[in-house]
Every structure is written in structure tokens, then in C-alpha cells.
Protein backbone atom coordinates (compact mmCIF):
# COMPACT_ATOMS: atom_id res chain seq x y z
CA UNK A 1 -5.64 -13.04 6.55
CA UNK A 2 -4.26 -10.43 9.50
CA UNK A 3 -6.73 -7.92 10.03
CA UNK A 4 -4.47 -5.10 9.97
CA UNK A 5 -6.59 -2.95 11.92
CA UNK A 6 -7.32 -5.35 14.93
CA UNK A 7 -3.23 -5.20 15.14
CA UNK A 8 -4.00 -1.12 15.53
CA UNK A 9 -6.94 -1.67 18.01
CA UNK A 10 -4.46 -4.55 20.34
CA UNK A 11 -2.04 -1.89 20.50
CA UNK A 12 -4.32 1.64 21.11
CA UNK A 13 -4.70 1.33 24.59
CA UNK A 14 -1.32 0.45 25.93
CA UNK A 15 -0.15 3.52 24.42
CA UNK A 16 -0.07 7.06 26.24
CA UNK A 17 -2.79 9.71 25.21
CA UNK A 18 -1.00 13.05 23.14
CA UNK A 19 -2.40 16.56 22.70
CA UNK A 20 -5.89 16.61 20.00
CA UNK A 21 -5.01 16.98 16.52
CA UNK A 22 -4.99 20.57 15.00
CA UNK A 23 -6.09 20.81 11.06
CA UNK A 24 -3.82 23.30 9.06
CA UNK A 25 -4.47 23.87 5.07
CA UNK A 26 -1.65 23.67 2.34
CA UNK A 27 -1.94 26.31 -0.45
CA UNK A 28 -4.12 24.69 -2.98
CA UNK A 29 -2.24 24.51 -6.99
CA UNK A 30 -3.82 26.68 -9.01
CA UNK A 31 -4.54 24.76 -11.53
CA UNK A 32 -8.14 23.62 -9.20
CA UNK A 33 -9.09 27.09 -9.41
CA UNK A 34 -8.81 28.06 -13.01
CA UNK A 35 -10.16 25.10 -14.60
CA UNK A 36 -12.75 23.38 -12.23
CA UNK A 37 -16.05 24.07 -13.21
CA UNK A 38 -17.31 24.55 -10.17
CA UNK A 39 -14.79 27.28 -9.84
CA UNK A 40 -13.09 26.42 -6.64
CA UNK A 41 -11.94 23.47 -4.43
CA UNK A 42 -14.53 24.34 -1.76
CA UNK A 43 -16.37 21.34 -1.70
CA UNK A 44 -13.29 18.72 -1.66
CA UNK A 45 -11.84 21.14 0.97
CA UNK A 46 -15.13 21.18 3.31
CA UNK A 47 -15.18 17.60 3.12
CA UNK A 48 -11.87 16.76 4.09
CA UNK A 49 -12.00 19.19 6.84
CA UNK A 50 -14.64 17.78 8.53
CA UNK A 51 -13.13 14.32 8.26
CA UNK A 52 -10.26 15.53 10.41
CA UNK A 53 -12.23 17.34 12.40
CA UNK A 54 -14.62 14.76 13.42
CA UNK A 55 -12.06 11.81 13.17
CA UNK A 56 -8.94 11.43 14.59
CA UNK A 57 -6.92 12.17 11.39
CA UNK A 58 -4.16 14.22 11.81
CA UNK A 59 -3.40 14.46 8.18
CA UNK A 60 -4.47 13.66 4.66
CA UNK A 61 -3.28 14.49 1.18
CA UNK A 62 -5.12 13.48 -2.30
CA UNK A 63 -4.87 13.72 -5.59
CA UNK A 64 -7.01 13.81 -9.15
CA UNK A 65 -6.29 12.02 -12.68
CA UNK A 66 -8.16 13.02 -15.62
CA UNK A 67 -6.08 14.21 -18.34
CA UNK A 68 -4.00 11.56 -20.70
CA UNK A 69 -1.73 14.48 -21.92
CA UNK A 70 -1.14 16.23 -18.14
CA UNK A 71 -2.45 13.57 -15.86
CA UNK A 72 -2.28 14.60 -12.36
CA UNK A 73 -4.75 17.43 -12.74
CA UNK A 74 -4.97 18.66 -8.84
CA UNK A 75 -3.50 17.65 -5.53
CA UNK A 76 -3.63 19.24 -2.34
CA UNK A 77 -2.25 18.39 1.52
CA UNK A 78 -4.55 18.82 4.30
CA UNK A 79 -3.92 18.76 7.99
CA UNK A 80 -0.53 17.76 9.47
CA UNK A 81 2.55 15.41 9.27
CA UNK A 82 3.27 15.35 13.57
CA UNK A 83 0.99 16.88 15.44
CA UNK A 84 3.98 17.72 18.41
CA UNK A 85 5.89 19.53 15.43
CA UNK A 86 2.60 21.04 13.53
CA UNK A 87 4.35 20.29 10.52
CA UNK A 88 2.10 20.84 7.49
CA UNK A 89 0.52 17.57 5.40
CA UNK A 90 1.89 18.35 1.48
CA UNK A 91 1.10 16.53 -1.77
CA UNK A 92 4.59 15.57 -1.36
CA UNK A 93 4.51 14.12 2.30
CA UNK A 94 5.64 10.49 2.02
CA UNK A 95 2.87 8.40 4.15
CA UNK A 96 3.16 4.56 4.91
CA UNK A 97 0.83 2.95 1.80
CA UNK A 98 0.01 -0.41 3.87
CA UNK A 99 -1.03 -2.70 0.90
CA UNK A 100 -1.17 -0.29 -1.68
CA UNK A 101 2.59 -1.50 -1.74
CA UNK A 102 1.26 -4.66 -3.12
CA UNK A 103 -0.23 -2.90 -6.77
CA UNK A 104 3.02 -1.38 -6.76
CA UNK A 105 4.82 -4.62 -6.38
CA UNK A 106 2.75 -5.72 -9.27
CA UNK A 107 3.67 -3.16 -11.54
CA UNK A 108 7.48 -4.21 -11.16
CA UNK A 109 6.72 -7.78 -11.76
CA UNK A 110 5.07 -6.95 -14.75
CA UNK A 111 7.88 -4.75 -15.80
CA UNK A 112 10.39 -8.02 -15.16
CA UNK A 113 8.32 -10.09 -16.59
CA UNK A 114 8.33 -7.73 -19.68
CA UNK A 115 12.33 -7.77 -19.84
CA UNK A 116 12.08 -11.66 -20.04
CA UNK A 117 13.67 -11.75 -16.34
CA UNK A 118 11.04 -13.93 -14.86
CA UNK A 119 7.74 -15.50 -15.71
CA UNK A 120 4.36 -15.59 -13.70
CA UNK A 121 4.34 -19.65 -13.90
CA UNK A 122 7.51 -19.52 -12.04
CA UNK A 123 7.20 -22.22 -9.65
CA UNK A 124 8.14 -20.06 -6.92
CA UNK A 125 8.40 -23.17 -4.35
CA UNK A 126 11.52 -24.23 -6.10
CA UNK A 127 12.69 -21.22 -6.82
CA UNK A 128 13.25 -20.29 -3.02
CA UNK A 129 15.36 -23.49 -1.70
CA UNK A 130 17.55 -23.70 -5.11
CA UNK A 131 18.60 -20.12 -5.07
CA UNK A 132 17.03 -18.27 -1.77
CA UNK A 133 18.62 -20.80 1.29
CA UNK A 134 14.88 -22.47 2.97
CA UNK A 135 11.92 -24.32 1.68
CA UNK A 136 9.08 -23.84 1.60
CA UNK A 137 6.86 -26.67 3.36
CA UNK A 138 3.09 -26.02 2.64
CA UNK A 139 0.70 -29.52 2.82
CA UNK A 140 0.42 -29.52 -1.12
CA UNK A 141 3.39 -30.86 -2.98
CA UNK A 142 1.70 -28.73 -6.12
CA UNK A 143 3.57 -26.08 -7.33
CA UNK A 144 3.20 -22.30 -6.00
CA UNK A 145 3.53 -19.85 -8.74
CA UNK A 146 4.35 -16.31 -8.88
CA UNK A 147 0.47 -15.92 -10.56
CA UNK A 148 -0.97 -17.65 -7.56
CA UNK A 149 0.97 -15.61 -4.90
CA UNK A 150 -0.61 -12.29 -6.87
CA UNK A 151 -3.80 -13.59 -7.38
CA UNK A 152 -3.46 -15.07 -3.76
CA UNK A 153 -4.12 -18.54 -4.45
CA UNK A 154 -0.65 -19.79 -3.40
CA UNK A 155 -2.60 -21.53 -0.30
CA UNK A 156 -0.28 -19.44 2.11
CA UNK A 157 -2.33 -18.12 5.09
CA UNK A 158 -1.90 -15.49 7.60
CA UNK A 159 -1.63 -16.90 11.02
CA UNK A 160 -2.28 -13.93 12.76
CA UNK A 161 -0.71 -14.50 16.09
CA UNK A 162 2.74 -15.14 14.10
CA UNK A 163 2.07 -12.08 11.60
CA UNK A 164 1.88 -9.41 14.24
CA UNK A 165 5.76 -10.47 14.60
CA UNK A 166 6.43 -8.97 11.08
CA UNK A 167 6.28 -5.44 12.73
CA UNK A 168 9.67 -3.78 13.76
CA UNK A 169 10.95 -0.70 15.06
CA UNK A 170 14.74 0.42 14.80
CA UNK A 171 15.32 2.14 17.85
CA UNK A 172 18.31 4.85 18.50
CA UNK A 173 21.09 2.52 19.18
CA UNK A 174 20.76 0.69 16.21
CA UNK A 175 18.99 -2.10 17.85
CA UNK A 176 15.57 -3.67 17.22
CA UNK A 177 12.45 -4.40 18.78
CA UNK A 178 9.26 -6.10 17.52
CA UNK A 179 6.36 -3.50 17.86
CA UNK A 180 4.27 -5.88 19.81
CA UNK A 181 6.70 -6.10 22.60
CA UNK A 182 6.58 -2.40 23.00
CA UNK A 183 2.71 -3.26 23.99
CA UNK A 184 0.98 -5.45 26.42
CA UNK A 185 -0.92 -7.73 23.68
CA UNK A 186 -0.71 -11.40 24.91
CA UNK A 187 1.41 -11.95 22.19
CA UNK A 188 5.46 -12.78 22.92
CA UNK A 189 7.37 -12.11 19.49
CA UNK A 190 10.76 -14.03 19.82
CA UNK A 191 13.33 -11.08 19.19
CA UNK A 192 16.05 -13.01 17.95
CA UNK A 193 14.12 -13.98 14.45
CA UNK A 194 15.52 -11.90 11.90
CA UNK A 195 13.53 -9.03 10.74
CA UNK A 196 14.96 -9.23 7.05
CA UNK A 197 12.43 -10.57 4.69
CA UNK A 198 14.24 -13.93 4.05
CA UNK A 199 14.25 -13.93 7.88
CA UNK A 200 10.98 -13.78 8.21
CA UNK A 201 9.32 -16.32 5.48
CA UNK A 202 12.27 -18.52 6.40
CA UNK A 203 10.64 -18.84 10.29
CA UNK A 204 7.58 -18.87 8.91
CA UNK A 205 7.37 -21.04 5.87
CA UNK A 206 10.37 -23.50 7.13
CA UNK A 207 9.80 -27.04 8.76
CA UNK A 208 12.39 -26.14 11.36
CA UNK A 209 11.03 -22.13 11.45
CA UNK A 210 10.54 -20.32 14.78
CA UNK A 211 6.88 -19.11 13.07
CA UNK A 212 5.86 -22.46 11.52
CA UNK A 213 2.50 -23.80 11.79
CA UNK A 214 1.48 -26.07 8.67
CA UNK A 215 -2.29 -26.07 10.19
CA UNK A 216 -2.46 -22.60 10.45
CA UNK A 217 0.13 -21.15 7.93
CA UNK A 218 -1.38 -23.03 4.90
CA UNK A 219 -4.45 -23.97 3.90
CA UNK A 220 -5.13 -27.65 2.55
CA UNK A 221 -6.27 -26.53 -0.67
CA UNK A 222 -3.92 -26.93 -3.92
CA UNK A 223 -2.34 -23.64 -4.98
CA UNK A 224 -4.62 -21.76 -7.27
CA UNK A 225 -8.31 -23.32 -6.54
CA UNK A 226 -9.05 -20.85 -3.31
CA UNK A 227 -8.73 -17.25 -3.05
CA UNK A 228 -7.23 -16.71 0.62
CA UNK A 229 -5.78 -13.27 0.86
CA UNK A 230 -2.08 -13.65 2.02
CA UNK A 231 0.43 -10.81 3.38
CA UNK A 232 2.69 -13.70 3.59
CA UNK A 233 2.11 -14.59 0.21
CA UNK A 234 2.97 -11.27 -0.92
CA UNK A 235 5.72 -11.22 0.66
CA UNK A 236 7.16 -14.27 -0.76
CA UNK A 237 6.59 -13.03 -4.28
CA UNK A 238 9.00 -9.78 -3.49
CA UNK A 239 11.50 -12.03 -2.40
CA UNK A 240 11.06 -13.98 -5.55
CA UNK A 241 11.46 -11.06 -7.80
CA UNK A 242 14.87 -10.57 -6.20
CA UNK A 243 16.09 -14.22 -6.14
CA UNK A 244 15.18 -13.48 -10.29
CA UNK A 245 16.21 -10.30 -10.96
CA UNK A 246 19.42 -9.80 -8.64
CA UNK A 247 18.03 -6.44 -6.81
CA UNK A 248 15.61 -6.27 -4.11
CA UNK A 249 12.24 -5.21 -5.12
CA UNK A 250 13.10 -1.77 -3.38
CA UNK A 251 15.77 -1.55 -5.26
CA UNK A 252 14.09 -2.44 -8.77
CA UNK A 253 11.42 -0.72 -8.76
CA UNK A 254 13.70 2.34 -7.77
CA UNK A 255 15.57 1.79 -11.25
CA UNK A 256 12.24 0.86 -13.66
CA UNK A 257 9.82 2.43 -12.12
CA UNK A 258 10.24 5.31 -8.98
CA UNK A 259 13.27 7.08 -11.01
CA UNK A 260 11.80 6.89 -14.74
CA UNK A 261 8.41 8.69 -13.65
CA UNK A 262 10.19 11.41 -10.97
CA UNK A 263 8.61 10.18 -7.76
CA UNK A 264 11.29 11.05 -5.37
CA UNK A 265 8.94 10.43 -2.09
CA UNK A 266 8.66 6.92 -2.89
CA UNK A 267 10.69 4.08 -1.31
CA UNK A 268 10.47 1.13 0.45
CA UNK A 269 13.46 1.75 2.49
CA UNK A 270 13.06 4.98 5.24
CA UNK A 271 16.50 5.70 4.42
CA UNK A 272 16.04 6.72 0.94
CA UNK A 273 13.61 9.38 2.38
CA UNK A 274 13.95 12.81 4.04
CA UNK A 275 12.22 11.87 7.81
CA UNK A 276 11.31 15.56 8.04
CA UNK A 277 8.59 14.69 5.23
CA UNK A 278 7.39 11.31 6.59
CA UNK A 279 4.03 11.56 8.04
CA UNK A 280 4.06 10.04 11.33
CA UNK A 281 1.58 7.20 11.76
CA UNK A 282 -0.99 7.83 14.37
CA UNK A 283 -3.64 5.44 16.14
CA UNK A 284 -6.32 6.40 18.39
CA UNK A 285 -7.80 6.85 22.16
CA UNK A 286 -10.77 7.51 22.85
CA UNK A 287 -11.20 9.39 19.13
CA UNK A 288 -8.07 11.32 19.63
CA UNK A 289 -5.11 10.49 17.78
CA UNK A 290 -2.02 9.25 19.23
CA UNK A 291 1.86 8.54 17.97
CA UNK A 292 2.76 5.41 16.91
CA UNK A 293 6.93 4.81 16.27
CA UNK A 294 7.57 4.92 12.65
CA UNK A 295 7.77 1.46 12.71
CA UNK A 296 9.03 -1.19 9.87
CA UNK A 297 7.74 -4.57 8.31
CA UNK A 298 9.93 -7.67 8.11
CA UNK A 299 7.53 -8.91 4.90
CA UNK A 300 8.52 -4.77 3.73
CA UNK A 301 6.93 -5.94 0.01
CA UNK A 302 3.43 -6.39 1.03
CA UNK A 303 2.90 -3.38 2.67
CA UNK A 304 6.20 -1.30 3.79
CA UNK A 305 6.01 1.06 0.98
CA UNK A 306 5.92 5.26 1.61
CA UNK A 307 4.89 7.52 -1.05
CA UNK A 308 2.98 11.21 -1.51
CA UNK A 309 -0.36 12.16 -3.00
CA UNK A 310 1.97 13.27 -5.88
CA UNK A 311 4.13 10.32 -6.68
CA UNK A 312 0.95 7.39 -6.55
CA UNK A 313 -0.60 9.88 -8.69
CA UNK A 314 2.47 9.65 -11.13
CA UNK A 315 2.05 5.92 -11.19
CA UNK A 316 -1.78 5.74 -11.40
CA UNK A 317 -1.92 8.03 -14.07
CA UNK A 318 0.89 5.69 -15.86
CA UNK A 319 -0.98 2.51 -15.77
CA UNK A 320 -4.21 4.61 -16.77
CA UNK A 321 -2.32 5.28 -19.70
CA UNK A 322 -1.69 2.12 -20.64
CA UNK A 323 2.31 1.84 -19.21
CA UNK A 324 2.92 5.38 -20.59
CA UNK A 325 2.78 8.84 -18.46
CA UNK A 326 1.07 11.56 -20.45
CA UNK A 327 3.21 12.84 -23.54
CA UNK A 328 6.16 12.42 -21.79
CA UNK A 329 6.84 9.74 -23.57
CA UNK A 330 8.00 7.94 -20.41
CA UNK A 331 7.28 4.72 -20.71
CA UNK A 332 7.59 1.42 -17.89
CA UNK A 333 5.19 -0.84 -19.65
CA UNK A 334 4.08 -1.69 -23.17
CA UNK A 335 -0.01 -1.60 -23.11
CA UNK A 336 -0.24 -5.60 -23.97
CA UNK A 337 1.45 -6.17 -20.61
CA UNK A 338 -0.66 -3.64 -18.62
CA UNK A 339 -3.65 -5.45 -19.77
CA UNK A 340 -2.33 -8.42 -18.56
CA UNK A 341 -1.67 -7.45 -15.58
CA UNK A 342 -5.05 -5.68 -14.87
CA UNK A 343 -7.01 -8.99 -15.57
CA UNK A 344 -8.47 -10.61 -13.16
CA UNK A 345 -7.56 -14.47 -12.39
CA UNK A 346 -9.48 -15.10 -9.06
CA UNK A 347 -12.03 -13.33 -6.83
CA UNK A 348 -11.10 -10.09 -8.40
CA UNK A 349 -7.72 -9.92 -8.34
CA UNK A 350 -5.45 -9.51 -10.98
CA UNK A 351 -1.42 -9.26 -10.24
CA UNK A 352 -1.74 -7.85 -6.98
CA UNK A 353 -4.07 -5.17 -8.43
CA UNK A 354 -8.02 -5.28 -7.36
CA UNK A 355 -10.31 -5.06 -10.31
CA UNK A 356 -13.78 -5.03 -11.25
CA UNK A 357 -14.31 -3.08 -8.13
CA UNK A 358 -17.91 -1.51 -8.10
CA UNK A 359 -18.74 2.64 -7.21
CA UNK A 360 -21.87 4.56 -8.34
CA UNK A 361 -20.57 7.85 -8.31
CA UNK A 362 -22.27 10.99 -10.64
CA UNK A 363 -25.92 8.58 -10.64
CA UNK A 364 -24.32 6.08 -12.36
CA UNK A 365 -22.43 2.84 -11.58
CA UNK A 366 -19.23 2.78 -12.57
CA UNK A 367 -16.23 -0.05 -12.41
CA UNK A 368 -12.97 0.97 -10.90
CA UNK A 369 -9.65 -0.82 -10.59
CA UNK A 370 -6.97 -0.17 -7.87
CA UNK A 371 -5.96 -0.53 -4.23
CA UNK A 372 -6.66 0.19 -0.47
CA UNK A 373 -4.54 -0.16 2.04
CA UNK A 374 -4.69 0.01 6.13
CA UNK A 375 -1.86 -0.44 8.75
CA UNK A 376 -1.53 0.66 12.17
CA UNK A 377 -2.11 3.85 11.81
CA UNK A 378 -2.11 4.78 8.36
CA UNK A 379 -4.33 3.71 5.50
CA UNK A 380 -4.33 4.62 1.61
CA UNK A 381 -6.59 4.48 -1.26
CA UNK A 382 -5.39 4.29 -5.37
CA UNK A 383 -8.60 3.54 -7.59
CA UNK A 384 -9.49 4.29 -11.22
CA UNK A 385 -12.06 4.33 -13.39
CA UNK A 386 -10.93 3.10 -16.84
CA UNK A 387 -13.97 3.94 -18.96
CA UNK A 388 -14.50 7.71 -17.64
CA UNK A 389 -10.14 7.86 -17.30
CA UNK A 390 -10.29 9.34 -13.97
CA UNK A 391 -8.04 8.62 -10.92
CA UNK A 392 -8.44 9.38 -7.58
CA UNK A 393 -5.51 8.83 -4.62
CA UNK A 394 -5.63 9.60 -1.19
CA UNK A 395 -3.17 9.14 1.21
CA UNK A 396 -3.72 9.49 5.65
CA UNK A 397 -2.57 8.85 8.99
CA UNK A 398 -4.80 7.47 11.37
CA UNK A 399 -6.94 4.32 11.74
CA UNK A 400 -9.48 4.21 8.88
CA UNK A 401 -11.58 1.72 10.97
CA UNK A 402 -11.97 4.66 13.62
CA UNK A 403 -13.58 7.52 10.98
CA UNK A 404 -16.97 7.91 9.43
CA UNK A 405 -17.14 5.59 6.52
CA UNK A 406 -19.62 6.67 5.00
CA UNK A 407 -18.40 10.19 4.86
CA UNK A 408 -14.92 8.73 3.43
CA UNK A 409 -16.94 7.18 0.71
CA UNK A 410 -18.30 10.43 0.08
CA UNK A 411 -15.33 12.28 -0.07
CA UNK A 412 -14.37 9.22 -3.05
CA UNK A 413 -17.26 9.59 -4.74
CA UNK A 414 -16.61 13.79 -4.99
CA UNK A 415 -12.93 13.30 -5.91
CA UNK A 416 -14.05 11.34 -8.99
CA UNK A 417 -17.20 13.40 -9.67
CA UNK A 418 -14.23 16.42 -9.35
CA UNK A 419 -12.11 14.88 -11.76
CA UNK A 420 -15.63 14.18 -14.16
CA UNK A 421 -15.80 17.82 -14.28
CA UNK A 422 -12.14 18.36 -13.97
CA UNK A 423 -11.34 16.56 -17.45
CA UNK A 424 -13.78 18.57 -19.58
């Protein structure tokens, strides 16, 4: 697989130093103060303080679950959106979720699946030439099924060098460039390739594709035997929901999932989104932070989604709650089928979700089920705890390979010991 990250690092130092970041503080909710036992957010706050002080993280929101009948139990916005504009981080800024996108992707295959409009033995290799207009030409002549791209056994590989062409920016006059041709990286991304997502796995995945490299776009290994975690593969499996459903996955999950449970900073598609609230991604120089264009991703399912604190909350607290958020009575997915979709079928992964995870938090070790993600500069985290019923989210600009991780796995361990106390 692409190491996100090392796409961050290429690109840091062909890109021109900005001002240091300045922290601001959101108003905290209320609800922190009046029911925490330890009586105030101090310690969350001091911790997350000195992570953008001593990191270059411009800005940071997170969020608590630990209530089944009012789930999202505190959230708070830390630092800020652009650090040119000073614009204030909110529980509601809408960050880039990297491959948090892919638990969410999940989620709406389950919820297809559910409504009979697809199956995960789909044999998603011939699925695409029937109905989606290229084929796909791995070395196995097995079948590739929707359950092996989410488990990511499909045998699709990342060839990194081809990957790094997935990145996109839409400049002013409507035109496009691919982000790595903005940089100096040794890498020449063909322009005219398509940045659509049946443009992309078309180049890559085709015989006769710009991108195509059967030794290094495919293992030899018949889909699911090996775990090989695949952006491509993910991907793929968007594309497949559409080719069964009609609608993109964007605009699916907008219908059955982002719409139903009132997350209104959520999309896959920029334009759905008010760009005054989008966080601005931001790598680094020499541990300060600098701009990065809010780029695009051609393979948008496996990591192009934006969300807030606020909304991933929404959703976390829904699949804690076995499909159903709080006593709302809003409800995407019968408990059976979240279940399903939360066990595992190889190395840990279930349908796109990552369970069986281990934290000791509290003294104690605990098992927690969820998501990280990590682009160019941005990077998300969505994990639960299913026997305590406590959530955590956090959601940041900046590269997460640049800060102090062990103090970030600190600041996990206090969100959930928060939301221990929290759900008293």
C-alpha cells in the first residue's frame, strides 16, 4: 500500500514556508462542565493545547460518545481552520477524513446490502466490464468480491509511483492539475488521464491503461487468501456500489445515511460544502505548518471524504447503537447487519471497518473498533469501545507523522477515560 504520509513528506519541501500557527479556543458546550466529574474540560483542553503548540497543527476538533439515549456527550474545536484567515477550528469544521472515508463507505454498503441492492459475494470483476465500460485484468482469473475488496483481499495493490497520480487539484479556471506536478517529486503524472473515479481504475486496472502494471498493481495471490491493504481496492468497491445501486456512493450515502442522522458537514463532493468551514490541509517545514491546495482524489471513495467532530460523532454513536442513533428512533441499519459488518474476515478487518483493535486505557486493556486515517496534511481518528460504549473522534490538519505520538495516544487514552467518567 501508498504510504500516505511519504506522499506528504515528497511534497513538504518544494513548497514555500507560511507564518507559525497561532492556537485560538472555541467556547466549550456546556454540557462538559455540568456533568464531568472532574468538573471541567481542563485536562482534554491542556492536552490538546500543547499538541498544537509543540506540533505543527494548526487545528483540531474532537468529540465524546457515551450515552445510548444522547450520544454525543461533548465536542469542542481547538485551534484554527487557515492560519492566513485565523478562522476558528469548530465541532462543525468539515476536515478531509483520509481513510476514515473507507468505514464510512462500509456503512453504506451495508445499508445496500440491507435493501437487497447488492450482495458482498458480488463478483465485482464482472460486475465492472458488463455494466461499468473496462476490465479488470489482475493475474488470477478467480473472482474479486465486494467482501474481499473490504476485507482487502481482492489481491489489488498500491503501486505507489502510479497512486500519487490519484491526487488532483481544480484550479480557478476550471482546469486540473495532478498535485504532484505542482511539486518537484521525480514523479511525471500524465495529465490527460481522467481524474473521475472510473478514470482512474480504468488506467489503472485496464490491459491497455495509462497506470497498468500487472507486476506491481496485483499481487499473485488468489483474491481472499492475503491481506494486502489496497486504496485501489477501495476504490473499486465505491464504484461498484454505484454500478449496483444507480447513485454514486456520494450521492447514496447522502440519501441513507448523511441526511437521515443531520450531518450537514459531511460530503464527499467540496461542492456540497460551505468552503468558509473547510479546514485547510496543512503539511510541514521544518515543524511549522504550511498550506497545502485543498486538493481532490480521483479514487474520492477511499479517502476523499470531509466531515466535523460533530457529524462522525453522529455516525459513531449510530453504529455503537447497533444501526440506531439514541432515541431518535433514526434508524440506517437493523443490528443483525451491523454485526455483520463489524466482524472481522481477515487480519482485522471487517467491511472496511478495523476491529479487534487493542488500547489499555483507565489500567485496563480494552478492545476498540474503528478507523484512522492520514493524507497529506490531514489525518483523523473514529474508534470505539463496544463493551464500556464509549466513542472517541478526533479530527486535524497537519501531518500526524510530524507530532508527538506518544502524546496523541495520550490525548486518546484521556478522551475515553473522559467519556468513562462522562457516562456515569
Amino acid at each position: 500500500m501508498i504510504d500516505r504520509m511519504t506522499l506528504l513528506l515528497v511534497l513538504a519541501p518544494a513548497i514555500a514556508m507560511t507564518s507559525a500557527c497561532s492556537n485560538s479556543n472555541n467556547n466549550s458546550p456546556d454540557e462538559l462542565t455540568t456533568t464531568n466529574p472532574l468538573q471541567d474540560s481542563s485536562m482534554i483542553d491542556a492536552t490538546i493545547h500543547a499538541l498544537l503548540e509543540n506540533n505543527p497543527v494548526p487545528g483540531m476538533a474532537v468529540a465524546i460518545i457515551s450515552n445510548a439515549e444522547n450520544p454525543v456527550i461533548w465536542s469542542k474545536g481547538y485551534g484554527v481552520t487557515n492560519i492566513e484567515t485565523a478562522a476558528p477550528v469548530t465541532e462543525h469544521t468539515s476536515c478531509w477524513m483520509g481513510s476514515v472515508s473507507k468505514a464510512v463507505m462500509g456503512t453504506a454498503i451495508m445499508v445496500a446490502e440491507e435493501k437487497g441492492l447488492l450482495r458482498l459475494d458480488d463478483d465485482v470483476s464482472a460486475l465492472v466490464p458488463a455494466t461499468g465500460g473496462f476490465s479488470i485484468d489482475n493475474l488470477q482469473s478467480d473472482a474479486i468480491s465486494l467482501q474481499h475488496l473490504a476485507s482487502h483481499t481482492s489481491g489489488i495493490i498500491d503501486n505507489d509511483d502510479k497512486y500519487i497520480c490519484a491526487y488532483y487539484v481544480n484550479n480557478d479556471d476550471g482546469s486540473q492539475t495532478k498535485l504532484a506536478n505542482l511539486f518537484d517529486v521525480g514523479i511525471d503524472c500524465p495529465e490527460h488521464v481522467a481524474n473521475t473515479l472510473p478514470g482512474f481504475l480504468a488506467a489503472y486496472l485496464s490491459a491497455t491503461g495509462e497506470y497498468y502494471d500487472s507486476a506491481n498493481n496485483f499481487s499473485t495471490a488468489t483474491p481472499g487468501d492475503t491481506y494486502d491493504y489496497s486504496n485501489i481496492g477501495a476504490g473499486l468497491a465505491g464504484y461498484a456500489l454505484e454500478l449496483a445501486t444507480g447513485q454514486t456512493l456520494a450521492e447514496y450515502a447522502l440519501a441513507e445515511i448523511f441526511t437521515p442522522l443531520a450531518m450537514p458537514d459531511t460530503s464527499w463532493r467540496y461542492e456540497d460544502l460551505n468552503p468558509a468551514n473547510v479546514a485547510t490541509p496543512y503539511t510541514s517545514e521544518d515543524d511549522e505548518p504550511v498550506p497545502l491546495p485543498n486538493y481532490e482524489l480521483a479514487t474520492w471513495p477511499d479517502g476523499g471524504l470531509r466531515s466535523s467532530a460533530v457529524d462522525m460523532a453522529r455516525l459513531l454513536a449510530t453504529i455503537m447503537n447497533d444501526g440506531t442513533f439514541g432515541q431518535s428512533g433514526v434508524s440506517i441499519l437493523q443490528p443483525a447487519s451491523v454485526t455483520r459488518m463489524l466482524t472481522p474476515t481477515s487480519d482485522g478487518y471487517s467491511l472496511f471497518w478495523e476491529v479487534n483493535d487493542a488500547l489499555e486505557y483507565g489500567g485496563e486493556q480494552h478492545t476498540i473498533n474503528g478507523h484512522t486515517g492520514s493524507d497529506p496534511g490531514a489525518f483523523s481518528v473514529i474508534y470505539f469501545d463496544p463493551e464500556q460504549h464509549i466513542g472517541v473522534v478526533i479530527v486535524a490538519t497537519g501531518d500526524d507523522e510530524e507530532i508527538d505520538e506518544q502524546a496523541f495516544l495520550d490525548l486518546i487514552k484521556l478522551m475515553f477515560e473522559s467519556g468513562e467518567l462522562l457516562g456515569r
